[in-house]
PDB file of N, CA and C in Angstrom:
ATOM      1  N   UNK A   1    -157.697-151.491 -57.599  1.00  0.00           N
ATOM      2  CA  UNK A   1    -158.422-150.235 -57.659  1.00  0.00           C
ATOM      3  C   UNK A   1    -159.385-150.112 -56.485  1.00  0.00           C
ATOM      4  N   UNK A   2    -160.112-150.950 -56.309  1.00  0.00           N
ATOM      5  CA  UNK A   2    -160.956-150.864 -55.343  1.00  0.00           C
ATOM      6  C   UNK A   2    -160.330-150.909 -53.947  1.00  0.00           C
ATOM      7  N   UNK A   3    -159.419-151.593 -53.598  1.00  0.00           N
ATOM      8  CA  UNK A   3    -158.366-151.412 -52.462  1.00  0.00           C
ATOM      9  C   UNK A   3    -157.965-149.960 -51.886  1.00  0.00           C
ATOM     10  N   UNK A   4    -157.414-149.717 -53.079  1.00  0.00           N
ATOM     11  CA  UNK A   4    -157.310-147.920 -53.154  1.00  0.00           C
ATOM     12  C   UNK A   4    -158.310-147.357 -52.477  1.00  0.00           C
ATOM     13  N   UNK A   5    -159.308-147.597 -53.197  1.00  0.00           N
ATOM     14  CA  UNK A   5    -160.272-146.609 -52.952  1.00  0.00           C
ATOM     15  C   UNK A   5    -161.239-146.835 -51.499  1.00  0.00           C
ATOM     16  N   UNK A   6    -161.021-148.023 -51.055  1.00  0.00           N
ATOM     17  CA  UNK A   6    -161.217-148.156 -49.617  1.00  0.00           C
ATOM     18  C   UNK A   6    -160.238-147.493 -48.755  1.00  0.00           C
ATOM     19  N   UNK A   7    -158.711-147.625 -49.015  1.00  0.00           N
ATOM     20  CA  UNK A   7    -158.265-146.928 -48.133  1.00  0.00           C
ATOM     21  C   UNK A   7    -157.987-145.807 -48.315  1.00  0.00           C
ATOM     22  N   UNK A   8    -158.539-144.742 -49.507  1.00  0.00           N
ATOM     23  CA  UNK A   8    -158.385-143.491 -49.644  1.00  0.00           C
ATOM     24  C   UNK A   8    -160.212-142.985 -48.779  1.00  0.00           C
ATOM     25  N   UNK A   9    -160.697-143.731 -48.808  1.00  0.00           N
ATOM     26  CA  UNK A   9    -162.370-143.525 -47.802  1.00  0.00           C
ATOM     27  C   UNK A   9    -161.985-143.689 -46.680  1.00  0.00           C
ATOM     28  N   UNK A  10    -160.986-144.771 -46.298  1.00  0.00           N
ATOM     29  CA  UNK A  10    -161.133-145.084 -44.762  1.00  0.00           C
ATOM     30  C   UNK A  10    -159.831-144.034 -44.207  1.00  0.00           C
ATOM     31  N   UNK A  11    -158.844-142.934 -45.009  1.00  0.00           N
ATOM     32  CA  UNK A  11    -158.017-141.991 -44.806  1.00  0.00           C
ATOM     33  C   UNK A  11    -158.661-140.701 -44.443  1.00  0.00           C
ATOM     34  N   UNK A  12    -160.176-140.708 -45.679  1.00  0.00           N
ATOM     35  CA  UNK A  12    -160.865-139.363 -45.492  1.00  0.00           C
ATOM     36  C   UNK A  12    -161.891-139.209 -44.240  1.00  0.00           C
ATOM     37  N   UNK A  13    -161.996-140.034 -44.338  1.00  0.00           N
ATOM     38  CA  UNK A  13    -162.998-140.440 -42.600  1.00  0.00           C
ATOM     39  C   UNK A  13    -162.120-140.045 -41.387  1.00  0.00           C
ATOM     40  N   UNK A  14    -160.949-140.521 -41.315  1.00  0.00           N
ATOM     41  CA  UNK A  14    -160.136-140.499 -40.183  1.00  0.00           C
ATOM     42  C   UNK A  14    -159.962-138.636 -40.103  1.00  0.00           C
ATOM     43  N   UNK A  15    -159.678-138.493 -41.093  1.00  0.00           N
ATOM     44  CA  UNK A  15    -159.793-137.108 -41.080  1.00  0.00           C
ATOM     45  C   UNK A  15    -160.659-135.942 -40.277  1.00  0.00           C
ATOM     46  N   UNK A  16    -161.445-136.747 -41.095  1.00  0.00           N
ATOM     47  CA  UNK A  16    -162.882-135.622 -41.306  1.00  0.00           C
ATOM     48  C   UNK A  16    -163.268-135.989 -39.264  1.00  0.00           C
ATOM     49  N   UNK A  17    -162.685-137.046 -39.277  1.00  0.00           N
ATOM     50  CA  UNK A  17    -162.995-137.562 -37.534  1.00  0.00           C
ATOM     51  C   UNK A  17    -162.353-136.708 -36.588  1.00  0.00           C
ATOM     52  N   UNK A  18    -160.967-136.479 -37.165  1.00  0.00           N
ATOM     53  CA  UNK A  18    -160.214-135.527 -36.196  1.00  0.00           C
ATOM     54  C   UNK A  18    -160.602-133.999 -36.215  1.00  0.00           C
ATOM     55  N   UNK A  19    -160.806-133.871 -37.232  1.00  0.00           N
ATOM     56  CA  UNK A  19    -161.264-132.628 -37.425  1.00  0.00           C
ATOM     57  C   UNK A  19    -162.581-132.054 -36.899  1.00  0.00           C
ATOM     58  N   UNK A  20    -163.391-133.162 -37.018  1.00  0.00           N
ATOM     59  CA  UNK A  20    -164.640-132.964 -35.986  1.00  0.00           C
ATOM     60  C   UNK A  20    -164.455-132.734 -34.609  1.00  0.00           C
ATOM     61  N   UNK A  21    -163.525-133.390 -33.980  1.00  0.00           N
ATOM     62  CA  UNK A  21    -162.590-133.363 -32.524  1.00  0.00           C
ATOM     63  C   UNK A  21    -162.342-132.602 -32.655  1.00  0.00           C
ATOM     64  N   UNK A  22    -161.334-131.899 -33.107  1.00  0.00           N
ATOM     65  CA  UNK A  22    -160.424-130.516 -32.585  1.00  0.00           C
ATOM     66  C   UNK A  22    -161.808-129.252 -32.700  1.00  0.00           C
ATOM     67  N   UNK A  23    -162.408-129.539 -34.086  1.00  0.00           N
ATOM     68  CA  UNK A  23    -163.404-128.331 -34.162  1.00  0.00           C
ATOM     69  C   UNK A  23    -164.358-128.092 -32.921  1.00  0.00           C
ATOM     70  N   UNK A  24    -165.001-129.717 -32.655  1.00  0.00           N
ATOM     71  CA  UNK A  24    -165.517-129.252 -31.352  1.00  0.00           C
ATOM     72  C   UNK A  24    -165.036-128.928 -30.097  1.00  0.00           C
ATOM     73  N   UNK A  25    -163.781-129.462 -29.516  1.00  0.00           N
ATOM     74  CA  UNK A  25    -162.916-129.333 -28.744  1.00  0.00           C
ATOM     75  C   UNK A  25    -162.980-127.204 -28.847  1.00  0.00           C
ATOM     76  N   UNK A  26    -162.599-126.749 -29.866  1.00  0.00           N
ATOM     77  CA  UNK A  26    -162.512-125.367 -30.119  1.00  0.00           C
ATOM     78  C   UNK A  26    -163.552-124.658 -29.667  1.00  0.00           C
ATOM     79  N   UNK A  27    -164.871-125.403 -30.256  1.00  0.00           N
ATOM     80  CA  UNK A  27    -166.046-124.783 -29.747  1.00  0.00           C
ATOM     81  C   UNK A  27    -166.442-124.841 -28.508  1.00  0.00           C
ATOM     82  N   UNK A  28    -166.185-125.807 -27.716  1.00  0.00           N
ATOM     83  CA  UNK A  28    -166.172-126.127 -26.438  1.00  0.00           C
ATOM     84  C   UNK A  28    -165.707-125.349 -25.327  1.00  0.00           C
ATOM     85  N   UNK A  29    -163.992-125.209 -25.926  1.00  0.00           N
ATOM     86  CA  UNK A  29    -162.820-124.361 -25.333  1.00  0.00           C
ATOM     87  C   UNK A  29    -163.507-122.614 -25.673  1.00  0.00           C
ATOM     88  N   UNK A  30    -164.078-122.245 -26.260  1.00  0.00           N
ATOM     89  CA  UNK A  30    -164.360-120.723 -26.969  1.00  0.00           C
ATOM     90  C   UNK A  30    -165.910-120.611 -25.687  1.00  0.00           C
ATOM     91  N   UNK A  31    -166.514-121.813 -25.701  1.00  0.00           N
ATOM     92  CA  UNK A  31    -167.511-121.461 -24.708  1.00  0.00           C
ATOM     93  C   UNK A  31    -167.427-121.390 -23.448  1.00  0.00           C
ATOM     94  N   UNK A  32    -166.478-122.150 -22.900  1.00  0.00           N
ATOM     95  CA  UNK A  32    -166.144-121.739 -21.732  1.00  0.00           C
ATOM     96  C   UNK A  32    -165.242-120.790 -21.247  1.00  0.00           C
ATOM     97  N   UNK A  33    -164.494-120.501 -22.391  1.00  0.00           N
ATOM     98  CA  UNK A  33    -163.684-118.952 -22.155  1.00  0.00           C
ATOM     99  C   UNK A  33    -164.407-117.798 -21.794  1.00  0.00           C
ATOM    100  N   UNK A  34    -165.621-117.680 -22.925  1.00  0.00           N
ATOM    101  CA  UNK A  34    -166.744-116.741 -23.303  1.00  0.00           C
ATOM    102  C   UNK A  34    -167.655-117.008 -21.590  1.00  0.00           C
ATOM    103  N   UNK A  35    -168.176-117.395 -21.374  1.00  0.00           N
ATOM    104  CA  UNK A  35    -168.850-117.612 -20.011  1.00  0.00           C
ATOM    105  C   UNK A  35    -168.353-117.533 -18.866  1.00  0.00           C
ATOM    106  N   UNK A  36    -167.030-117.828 -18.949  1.00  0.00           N
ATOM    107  CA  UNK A  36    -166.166-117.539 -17.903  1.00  0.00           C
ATOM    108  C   UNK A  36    -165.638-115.883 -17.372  1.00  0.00           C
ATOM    109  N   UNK A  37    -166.060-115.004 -18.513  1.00  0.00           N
ATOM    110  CA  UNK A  37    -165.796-113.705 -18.018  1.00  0.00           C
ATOM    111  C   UNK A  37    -164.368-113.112 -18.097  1.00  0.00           C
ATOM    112  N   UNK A  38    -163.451-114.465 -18.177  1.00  0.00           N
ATOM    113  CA  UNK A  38    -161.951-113.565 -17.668  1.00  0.00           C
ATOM    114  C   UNK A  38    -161.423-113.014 -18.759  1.00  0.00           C
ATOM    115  N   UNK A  39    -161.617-113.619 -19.743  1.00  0.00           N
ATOM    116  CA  UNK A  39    -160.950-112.489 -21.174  1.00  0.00           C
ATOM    117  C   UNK A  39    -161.467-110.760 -20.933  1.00  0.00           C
ATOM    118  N   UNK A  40    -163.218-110.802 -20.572  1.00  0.00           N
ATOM    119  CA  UNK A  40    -163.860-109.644 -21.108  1.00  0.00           C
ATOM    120  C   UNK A  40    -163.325-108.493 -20.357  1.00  0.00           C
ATOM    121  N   UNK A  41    -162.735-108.719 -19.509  1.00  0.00           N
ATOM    122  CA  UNK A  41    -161.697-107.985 -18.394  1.00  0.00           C
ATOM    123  C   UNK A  41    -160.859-106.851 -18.885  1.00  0.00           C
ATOM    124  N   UNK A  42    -160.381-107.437 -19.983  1.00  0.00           N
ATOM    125  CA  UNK A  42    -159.203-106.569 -20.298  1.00  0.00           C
ATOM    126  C   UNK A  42    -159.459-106.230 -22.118  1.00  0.00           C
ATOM    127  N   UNK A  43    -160.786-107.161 -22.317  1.00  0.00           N
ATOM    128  CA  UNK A  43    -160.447-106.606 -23.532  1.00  0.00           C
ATOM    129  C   UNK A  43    -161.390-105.962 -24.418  1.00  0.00           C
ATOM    130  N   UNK A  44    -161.328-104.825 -25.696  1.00  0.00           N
ATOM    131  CA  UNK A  44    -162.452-104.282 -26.182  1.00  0.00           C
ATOM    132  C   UNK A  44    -163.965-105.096 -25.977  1.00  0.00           C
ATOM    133  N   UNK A  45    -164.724-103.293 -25.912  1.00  0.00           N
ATOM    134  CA  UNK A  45    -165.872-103.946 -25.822  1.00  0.00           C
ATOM    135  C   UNK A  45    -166.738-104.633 -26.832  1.00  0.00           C
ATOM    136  N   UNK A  46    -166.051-104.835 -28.103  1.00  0.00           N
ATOM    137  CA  UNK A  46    -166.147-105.785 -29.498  1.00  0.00           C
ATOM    138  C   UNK A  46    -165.961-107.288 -29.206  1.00  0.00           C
ATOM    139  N   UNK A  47    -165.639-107.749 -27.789  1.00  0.00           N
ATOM    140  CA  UNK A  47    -165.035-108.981 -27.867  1.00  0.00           C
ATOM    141  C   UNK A  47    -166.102-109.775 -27.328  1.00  0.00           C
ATOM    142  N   UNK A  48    -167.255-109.643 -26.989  1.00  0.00           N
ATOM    143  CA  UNK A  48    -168.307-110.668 -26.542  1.00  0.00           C
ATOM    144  C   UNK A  48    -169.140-110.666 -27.833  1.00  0.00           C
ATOM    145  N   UNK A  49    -169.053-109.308 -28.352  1.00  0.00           N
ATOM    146  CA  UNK A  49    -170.106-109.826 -30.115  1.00  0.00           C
ATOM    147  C   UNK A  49    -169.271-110.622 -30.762  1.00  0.00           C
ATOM    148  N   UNK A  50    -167.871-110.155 -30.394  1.00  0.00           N
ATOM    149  CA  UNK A  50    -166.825-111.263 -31.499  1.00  0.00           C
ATOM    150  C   UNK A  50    -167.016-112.842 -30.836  1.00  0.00           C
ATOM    151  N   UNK A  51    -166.884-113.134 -29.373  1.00  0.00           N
ATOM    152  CA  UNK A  51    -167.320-114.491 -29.202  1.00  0.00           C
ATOM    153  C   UNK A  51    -168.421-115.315 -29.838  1.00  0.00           C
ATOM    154  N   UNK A  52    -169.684-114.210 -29.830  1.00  0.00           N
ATOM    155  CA  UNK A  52    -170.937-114.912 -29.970  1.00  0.00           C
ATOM    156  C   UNK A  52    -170.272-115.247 -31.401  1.00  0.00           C
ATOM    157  N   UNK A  53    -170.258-114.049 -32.043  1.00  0.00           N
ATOM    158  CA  UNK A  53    -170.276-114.262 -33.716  1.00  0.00           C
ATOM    159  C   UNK A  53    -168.886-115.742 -34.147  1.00  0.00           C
ATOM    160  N   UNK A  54    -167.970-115.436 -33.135  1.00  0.00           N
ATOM    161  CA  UNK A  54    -167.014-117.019 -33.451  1.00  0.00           C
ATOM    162  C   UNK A  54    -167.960-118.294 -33.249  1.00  0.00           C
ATOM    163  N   UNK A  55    -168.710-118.592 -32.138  1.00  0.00           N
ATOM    164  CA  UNK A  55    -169.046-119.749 -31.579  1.00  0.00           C
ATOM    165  C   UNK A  55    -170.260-120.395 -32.947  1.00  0.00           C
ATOM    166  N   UNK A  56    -170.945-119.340 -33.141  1.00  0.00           N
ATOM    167  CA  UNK A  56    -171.976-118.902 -34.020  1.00  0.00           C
ATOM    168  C   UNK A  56    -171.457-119.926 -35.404  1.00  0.00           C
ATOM    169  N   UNK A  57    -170.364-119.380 -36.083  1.00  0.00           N
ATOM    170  CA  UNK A  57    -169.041-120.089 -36.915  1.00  0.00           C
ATOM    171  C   UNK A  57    -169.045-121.160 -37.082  1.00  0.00           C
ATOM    172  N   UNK A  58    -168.356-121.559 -35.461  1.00  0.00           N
ATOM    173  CA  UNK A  58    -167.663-122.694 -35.181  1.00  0.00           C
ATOM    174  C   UNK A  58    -168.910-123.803 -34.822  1.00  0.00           C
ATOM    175  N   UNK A  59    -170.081-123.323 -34.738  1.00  0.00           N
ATOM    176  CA  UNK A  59    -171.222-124.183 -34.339  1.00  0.00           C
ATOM    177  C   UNK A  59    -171.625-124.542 -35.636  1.00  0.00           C
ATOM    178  N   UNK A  60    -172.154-123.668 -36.975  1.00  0.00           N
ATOM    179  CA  UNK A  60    -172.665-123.946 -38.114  1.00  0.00           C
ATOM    180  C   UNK A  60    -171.550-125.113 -38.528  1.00  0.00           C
ATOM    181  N   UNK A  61    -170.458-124.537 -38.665  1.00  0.00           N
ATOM    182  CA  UNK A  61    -169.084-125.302 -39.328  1.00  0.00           C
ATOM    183  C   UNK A  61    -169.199-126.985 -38.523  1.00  0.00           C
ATOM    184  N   UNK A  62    -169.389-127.076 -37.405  1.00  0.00           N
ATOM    185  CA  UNK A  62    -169.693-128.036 -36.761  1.00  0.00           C
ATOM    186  C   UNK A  62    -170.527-129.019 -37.209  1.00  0.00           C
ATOM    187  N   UNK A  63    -171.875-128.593 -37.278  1.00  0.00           N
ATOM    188  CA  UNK A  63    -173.154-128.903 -38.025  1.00  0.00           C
ATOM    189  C   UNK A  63    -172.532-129.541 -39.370  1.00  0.00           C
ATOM    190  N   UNK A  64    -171.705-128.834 -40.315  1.00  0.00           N
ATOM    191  CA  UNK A  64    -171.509-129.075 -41.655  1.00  0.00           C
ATOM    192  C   UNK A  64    -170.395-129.820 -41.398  1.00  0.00           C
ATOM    193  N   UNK A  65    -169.426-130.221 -40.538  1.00  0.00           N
ATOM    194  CA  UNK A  65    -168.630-131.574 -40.485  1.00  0.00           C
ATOM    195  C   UNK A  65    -168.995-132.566 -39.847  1.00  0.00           C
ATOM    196  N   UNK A  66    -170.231-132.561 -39.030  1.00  0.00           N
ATOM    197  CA  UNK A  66    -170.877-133.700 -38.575  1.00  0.00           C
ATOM    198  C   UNK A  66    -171.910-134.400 -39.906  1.00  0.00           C
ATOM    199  N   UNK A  67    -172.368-133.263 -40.891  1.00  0.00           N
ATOM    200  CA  UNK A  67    -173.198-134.043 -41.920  1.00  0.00           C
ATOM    201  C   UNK A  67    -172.645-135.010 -42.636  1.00  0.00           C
ATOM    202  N   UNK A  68    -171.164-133.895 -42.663  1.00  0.00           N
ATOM    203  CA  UNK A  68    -169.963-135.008 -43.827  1.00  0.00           C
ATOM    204  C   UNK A  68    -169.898-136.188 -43.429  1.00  0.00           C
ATOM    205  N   UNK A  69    -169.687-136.182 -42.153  1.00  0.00           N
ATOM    206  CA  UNK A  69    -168.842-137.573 -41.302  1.00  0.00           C
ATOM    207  C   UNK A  69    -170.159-138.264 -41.684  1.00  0.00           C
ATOM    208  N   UNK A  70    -171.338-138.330 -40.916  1.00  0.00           N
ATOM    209  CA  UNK A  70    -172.474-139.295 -41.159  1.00  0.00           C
ATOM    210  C   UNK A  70    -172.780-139.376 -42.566  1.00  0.00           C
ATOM    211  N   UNK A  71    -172.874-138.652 -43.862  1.00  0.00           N
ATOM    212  CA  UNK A  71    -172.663-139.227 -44.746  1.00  0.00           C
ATOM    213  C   UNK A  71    -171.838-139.912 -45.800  1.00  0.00           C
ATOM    214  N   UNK A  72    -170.957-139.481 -45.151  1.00  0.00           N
ATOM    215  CA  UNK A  72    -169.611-140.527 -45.819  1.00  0.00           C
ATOM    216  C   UNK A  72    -169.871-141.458 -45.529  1.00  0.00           C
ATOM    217  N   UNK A  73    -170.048-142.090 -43.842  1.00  0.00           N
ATOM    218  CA  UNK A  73    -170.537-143.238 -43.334  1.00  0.00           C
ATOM    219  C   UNK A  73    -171.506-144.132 -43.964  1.00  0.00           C
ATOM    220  N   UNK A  74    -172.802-143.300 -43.981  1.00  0.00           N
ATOM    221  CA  UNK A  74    -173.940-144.190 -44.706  1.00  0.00           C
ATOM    222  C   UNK A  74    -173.302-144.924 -46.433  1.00  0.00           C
ATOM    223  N   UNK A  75    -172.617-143.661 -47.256  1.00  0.00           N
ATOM    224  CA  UNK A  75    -172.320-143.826 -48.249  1.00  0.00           C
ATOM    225  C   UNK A  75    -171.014-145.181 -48.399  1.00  0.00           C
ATOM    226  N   UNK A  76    -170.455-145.329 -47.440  1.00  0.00           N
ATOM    227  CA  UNK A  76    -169.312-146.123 -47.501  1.00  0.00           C
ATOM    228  C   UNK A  76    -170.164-147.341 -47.089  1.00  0.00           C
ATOM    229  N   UNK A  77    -170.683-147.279 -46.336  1.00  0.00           N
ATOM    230  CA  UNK A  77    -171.381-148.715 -45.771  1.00  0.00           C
ATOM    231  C   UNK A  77    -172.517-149.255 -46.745  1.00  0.00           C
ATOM    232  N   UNK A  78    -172.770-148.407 -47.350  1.00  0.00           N
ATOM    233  CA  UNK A  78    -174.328-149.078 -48.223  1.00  0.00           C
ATOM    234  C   UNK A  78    -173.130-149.574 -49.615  1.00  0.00           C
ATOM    235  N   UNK A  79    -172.039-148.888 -49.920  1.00  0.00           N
ATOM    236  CA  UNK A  79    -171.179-149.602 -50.818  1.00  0.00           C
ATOM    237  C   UNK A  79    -171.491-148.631 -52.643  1.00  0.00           C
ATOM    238  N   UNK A  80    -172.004-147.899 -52.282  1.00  0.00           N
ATOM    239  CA  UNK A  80    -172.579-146.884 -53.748  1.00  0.00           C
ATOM    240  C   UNK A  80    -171.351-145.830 -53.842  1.00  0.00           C
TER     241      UNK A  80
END
């Protein structure tokens, strides 16, 4: 049982790890699109409030998968 349940923690971590990657990777990729100017070129003038308001998103959402990751961590390591 306890086997299990280490490697169903050490499955959800890996996860929650990649997912932190790609999410920031996204946020990263969305900010330098957004600053870069070349989208706003061609497209409605809705699309720089729509950047801010994505990054805005993808930054909170960020925030709330970095809490997970560090507390899963503490929680797995202290053993509770």
């Amino acid at each position: 049982m306890y086997l299990h349940l280490r490697w169903l923690v050490k499955e959800l971590m890996t996860r929650i790890s990649f997912y932190f990657r790609l999410v920031r990777w996204m946020y990263l990729h969305l900010r330098v699109d957004t600053d870069s100017g070349t989208r706003s070129q061609y497209c409605s003038v809705q699309t720089p409030w729509l950047a801010v308001e994505s990054r805005t998103r993808v930054s909170s959402f960020l925030r709330l998968v970095k809490w997970m990751y560090l507390y899963l961590r503490v929680d797995v390591h202290s053993g509770t």
